[in-house]
N, C-alpha and C. Protein backbone atom coordinates (compact mmCIF):
# COMPACT_ATOMS: atom_id res chain seq x y z
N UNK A 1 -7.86 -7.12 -12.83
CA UNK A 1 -8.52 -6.36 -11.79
C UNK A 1 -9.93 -6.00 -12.24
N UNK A 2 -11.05 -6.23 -11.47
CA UNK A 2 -12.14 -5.83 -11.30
C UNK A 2 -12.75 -4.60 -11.01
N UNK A 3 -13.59 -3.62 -11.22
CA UNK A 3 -13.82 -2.45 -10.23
C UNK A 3 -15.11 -2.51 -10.59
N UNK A 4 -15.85 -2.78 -9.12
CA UNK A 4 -17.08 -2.33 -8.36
C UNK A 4 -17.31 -1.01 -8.59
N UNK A 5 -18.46 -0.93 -9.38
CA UNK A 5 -19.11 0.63 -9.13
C UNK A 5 -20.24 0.15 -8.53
N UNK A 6 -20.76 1.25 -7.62
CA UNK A 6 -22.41 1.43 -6.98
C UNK A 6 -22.78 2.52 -6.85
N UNK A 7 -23.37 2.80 -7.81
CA UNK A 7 -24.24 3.97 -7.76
C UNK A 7 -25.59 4.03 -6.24
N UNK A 8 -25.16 4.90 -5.54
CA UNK A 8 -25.87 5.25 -4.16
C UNK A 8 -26.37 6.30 -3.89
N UNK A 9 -27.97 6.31 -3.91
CA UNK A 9 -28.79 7.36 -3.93
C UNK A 9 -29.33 7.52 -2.10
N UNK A 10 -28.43 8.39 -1.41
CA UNK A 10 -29.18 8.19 -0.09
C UNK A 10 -30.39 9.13 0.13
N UNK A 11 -30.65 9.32 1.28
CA UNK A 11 -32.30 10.16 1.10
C UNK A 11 -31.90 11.34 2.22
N UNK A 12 -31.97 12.42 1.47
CA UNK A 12 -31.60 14.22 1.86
C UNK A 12 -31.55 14.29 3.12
N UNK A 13 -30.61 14.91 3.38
CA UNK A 13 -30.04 15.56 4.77
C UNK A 13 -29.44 14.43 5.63
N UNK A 14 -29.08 13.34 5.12
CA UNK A 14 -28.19 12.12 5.25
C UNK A 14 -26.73 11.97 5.46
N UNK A 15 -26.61 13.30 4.83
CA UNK A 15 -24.93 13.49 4.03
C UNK A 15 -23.90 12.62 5.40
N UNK A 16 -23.81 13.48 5.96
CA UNK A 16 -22.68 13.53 7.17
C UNK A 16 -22.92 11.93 7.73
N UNK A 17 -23.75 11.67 8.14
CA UNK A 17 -24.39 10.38 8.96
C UNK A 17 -23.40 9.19 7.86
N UNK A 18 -24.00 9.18 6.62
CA UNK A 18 -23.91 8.30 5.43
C UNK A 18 -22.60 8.21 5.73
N UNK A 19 -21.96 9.25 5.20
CA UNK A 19 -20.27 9.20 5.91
C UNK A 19 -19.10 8.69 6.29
N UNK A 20 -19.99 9.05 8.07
CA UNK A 20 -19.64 8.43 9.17
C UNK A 20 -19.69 7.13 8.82
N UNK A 21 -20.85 6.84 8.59
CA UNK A 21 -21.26 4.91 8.50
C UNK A 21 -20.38 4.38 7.40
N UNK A 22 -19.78 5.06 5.96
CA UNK A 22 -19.02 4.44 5.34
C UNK A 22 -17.29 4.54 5.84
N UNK A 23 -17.30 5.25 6.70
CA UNK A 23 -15.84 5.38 7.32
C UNK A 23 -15.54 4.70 7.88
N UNK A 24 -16.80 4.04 8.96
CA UNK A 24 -16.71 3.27 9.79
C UNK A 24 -16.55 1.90 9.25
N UNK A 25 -17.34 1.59 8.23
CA UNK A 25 -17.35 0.30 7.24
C UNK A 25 -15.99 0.11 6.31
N UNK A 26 -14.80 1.20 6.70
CA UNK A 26 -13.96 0.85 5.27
C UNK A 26 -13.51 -0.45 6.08
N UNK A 27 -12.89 -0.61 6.68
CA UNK A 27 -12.07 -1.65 7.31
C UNK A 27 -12.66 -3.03 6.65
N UNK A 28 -13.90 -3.21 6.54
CA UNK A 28 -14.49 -4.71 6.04
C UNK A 28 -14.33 -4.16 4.75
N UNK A 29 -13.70 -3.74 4.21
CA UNK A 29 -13.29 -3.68 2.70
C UNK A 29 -11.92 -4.02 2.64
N UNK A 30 -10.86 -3.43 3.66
CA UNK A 30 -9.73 -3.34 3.77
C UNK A 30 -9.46 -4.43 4.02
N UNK A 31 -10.39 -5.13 4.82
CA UNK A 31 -9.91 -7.13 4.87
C UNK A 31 -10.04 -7.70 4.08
N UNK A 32 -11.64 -7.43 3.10
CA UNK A 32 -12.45 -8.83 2.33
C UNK A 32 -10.88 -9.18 1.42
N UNK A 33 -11.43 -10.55 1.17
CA UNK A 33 -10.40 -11.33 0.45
C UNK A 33 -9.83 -10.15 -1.24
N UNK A 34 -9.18 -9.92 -1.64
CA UNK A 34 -9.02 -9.53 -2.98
C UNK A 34 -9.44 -8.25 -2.88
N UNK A 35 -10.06 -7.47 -1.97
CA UNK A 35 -9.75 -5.94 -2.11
C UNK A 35 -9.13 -5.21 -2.42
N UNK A 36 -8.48 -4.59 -3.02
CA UNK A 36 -7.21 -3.63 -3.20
C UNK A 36 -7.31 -2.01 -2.94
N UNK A 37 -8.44 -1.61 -2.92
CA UNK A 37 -8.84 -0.59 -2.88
C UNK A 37 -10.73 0.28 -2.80
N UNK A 38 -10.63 1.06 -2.12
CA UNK A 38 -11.62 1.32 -1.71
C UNK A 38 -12.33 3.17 -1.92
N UNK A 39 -12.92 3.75 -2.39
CA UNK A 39 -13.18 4.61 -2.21
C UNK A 39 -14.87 5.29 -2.30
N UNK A 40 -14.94 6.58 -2.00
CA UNK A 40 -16.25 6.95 -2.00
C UNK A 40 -16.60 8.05 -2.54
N UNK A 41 -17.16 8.30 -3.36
CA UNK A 41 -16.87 9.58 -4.44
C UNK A 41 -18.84 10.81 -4.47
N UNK A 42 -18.84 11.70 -4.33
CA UNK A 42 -20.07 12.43 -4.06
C UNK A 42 -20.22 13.08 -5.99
N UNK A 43 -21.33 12.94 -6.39
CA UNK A 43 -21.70 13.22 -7.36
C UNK A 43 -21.66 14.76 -7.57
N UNK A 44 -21.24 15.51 -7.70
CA UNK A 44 -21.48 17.26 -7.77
C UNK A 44 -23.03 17.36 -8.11
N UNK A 45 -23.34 17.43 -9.47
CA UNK A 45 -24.46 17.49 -9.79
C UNK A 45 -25.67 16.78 -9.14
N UNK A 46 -25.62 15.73 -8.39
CA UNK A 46 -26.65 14.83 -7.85
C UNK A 46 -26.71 14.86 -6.23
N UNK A 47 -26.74 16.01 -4.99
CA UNK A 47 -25.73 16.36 -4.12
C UNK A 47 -26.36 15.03 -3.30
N UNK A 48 -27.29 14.00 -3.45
CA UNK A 48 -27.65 13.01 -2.58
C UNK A 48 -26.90 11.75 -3.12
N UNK A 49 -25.97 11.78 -4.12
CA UNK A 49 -25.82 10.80 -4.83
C UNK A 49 -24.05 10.53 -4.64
N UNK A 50 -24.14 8.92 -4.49
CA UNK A 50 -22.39 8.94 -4.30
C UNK A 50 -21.73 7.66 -5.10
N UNK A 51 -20.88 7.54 -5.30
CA UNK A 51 -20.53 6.70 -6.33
C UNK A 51 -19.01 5.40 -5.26
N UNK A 52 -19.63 4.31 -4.96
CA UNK A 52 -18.70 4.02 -3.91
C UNK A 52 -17.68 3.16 -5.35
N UNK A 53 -17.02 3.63 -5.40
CA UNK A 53 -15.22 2.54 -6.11
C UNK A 53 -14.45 1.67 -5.20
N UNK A 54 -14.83 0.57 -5.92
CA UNK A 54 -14.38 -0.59 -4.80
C UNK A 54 -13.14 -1.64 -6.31
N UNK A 55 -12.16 -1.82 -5.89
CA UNK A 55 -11.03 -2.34 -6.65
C UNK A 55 -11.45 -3.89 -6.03
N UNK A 56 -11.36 -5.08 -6.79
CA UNK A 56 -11.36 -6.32 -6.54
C UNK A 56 -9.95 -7.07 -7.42
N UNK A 57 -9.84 -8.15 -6.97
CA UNK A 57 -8.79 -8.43 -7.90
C UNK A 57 -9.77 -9.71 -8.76
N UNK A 58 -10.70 -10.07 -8.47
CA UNK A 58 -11.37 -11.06 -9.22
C UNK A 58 -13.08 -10.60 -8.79
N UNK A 59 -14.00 -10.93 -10.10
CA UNK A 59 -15.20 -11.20 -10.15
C UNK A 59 -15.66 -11.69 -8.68
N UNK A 60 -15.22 -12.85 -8.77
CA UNK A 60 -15.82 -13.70 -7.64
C UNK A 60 -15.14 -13.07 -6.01
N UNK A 61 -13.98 -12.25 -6.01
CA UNK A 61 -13.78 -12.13 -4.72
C UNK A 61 -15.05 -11.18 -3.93
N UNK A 62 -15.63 -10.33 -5.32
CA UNK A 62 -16.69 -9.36 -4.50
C UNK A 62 -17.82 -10.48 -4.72
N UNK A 63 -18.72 -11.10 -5.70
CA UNK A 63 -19.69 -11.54 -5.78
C UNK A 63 -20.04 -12.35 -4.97
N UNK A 64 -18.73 -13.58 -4.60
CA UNK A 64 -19.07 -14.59 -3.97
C UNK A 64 -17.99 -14.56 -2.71
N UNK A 65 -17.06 -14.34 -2.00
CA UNK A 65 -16.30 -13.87 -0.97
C UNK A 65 -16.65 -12.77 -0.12
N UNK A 66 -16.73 -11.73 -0.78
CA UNK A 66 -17.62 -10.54 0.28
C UNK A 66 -19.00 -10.09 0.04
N UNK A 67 -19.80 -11.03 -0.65
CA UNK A 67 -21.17 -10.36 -0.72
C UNK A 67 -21.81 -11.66 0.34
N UNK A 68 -21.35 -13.01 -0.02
CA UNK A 68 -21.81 -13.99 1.27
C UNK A 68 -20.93 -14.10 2.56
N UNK A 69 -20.32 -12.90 2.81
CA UNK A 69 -20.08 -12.73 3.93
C UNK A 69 -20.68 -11.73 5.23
N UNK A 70 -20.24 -12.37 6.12
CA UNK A 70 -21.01 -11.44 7.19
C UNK A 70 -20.22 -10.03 6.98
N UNK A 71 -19.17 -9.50 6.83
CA UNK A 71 -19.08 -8.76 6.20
C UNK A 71 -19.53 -7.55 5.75
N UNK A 72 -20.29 -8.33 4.62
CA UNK A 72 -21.13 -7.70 3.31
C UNK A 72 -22.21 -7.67 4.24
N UNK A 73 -22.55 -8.02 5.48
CA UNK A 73 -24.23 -7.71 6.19
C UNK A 73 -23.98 -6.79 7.51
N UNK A 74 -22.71 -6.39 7.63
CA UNK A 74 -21.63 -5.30 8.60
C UNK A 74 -22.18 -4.03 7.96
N UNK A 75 -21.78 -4.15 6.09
CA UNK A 75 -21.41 -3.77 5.47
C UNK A 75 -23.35 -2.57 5.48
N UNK A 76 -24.11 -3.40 4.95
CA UNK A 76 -25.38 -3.18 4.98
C UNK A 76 -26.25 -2.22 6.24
N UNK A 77 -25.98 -3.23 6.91
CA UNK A 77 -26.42 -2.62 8.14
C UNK A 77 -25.92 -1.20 8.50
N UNK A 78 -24.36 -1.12 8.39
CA UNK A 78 -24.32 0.12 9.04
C UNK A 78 -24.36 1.42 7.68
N UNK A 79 -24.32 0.80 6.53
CA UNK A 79 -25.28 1.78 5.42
C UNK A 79 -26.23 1.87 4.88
N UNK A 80 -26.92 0.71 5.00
CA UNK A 80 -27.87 0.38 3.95
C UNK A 80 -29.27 1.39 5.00
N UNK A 81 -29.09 1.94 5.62
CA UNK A 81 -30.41 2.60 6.27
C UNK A 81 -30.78 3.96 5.79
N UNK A 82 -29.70 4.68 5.15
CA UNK A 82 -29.00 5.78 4.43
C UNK A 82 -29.80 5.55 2.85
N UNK A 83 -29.85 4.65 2.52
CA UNK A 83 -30.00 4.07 1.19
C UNK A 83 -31.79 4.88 0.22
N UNK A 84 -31.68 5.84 -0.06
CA UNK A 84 -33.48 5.82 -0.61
C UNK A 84 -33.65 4.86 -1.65
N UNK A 85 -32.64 4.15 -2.08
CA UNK A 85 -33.50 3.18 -2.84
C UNK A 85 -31.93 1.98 -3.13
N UNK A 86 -32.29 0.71 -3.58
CA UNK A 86 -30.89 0.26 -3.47
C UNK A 86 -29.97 0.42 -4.48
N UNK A 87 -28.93 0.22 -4.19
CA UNK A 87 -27.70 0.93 -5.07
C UNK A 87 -27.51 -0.27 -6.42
N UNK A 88 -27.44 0.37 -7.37
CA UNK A 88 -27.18 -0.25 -8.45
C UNK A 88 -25.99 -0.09 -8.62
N UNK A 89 -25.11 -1.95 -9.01
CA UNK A 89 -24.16 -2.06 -8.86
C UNK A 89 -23.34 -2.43 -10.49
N UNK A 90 -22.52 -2.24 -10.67
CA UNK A 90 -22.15 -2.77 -11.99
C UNK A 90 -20.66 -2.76 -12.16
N UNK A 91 -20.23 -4.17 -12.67
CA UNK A 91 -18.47 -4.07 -12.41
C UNK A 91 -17.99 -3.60 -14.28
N UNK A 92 -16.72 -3.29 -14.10
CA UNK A 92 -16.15 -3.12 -14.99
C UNK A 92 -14.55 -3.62 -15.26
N UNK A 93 -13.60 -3.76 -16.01
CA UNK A 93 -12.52 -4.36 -15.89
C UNK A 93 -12.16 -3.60 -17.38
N UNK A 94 -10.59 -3.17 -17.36
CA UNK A 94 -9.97 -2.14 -18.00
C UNK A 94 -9.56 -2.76 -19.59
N UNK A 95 -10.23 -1.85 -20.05
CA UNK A 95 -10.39 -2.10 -21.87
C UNK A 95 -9.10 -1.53 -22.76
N UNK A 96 -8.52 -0.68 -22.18
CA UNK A 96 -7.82 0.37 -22.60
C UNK A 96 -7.03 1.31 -21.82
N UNK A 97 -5.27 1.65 -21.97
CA UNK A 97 -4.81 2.58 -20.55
C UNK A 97 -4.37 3.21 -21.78
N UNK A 98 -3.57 4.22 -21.27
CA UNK A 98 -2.35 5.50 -22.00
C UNK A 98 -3.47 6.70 -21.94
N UNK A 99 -4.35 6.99 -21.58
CA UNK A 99 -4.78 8.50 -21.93
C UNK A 99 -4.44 9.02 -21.01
């Protein structure tokens, strides 16, 4: 398993709107190929800042399955306007469990 982090800096007084638009967008997560899970997490300390957790079951199902999909431009559109600058993305895959 894969997990999508994106660090997402939207631009102040956005909050609620941003939201809406990712609530509306889970569903094209809930389809793309190899999704497993989806979430959206608000930074405490950073109150414009949100951390979207996206579960893949492979590299390629997010890189190349839902990023060249229309989708992934569903996906954009109805957040990416929210965005003050673009989200830096970075995957990770589990090194270590039991803690």
């Amino acid at each position: 398993m894969i997990t999508e982090l994106a660090d997402i800096q939207i631009k102040p007084g956005t909050d609620a709107a941003f939201l809406a638009a990712v609530a509306q967008a889970a569903p094209l997560f809930q389809r793309a190929r190899g999704c497993t899970a989806m979430r959206i997490e608000k930074r405490i300390e950073q109150p414009d800042n949100y951390l979207l957790v996206v579960a893949w079951n492979t590299l390629e199902d997010h890189e190349v399955h839902f990023r060249q999909s229309a989708d992934f431009q569903e996906w954009r559109r109805l957040a990416g306007g929210f965005f003050a600058r673009p989200p830096n993305v970075t995957h990770t895959e589990v090194a270590l469990t039991g803690f």
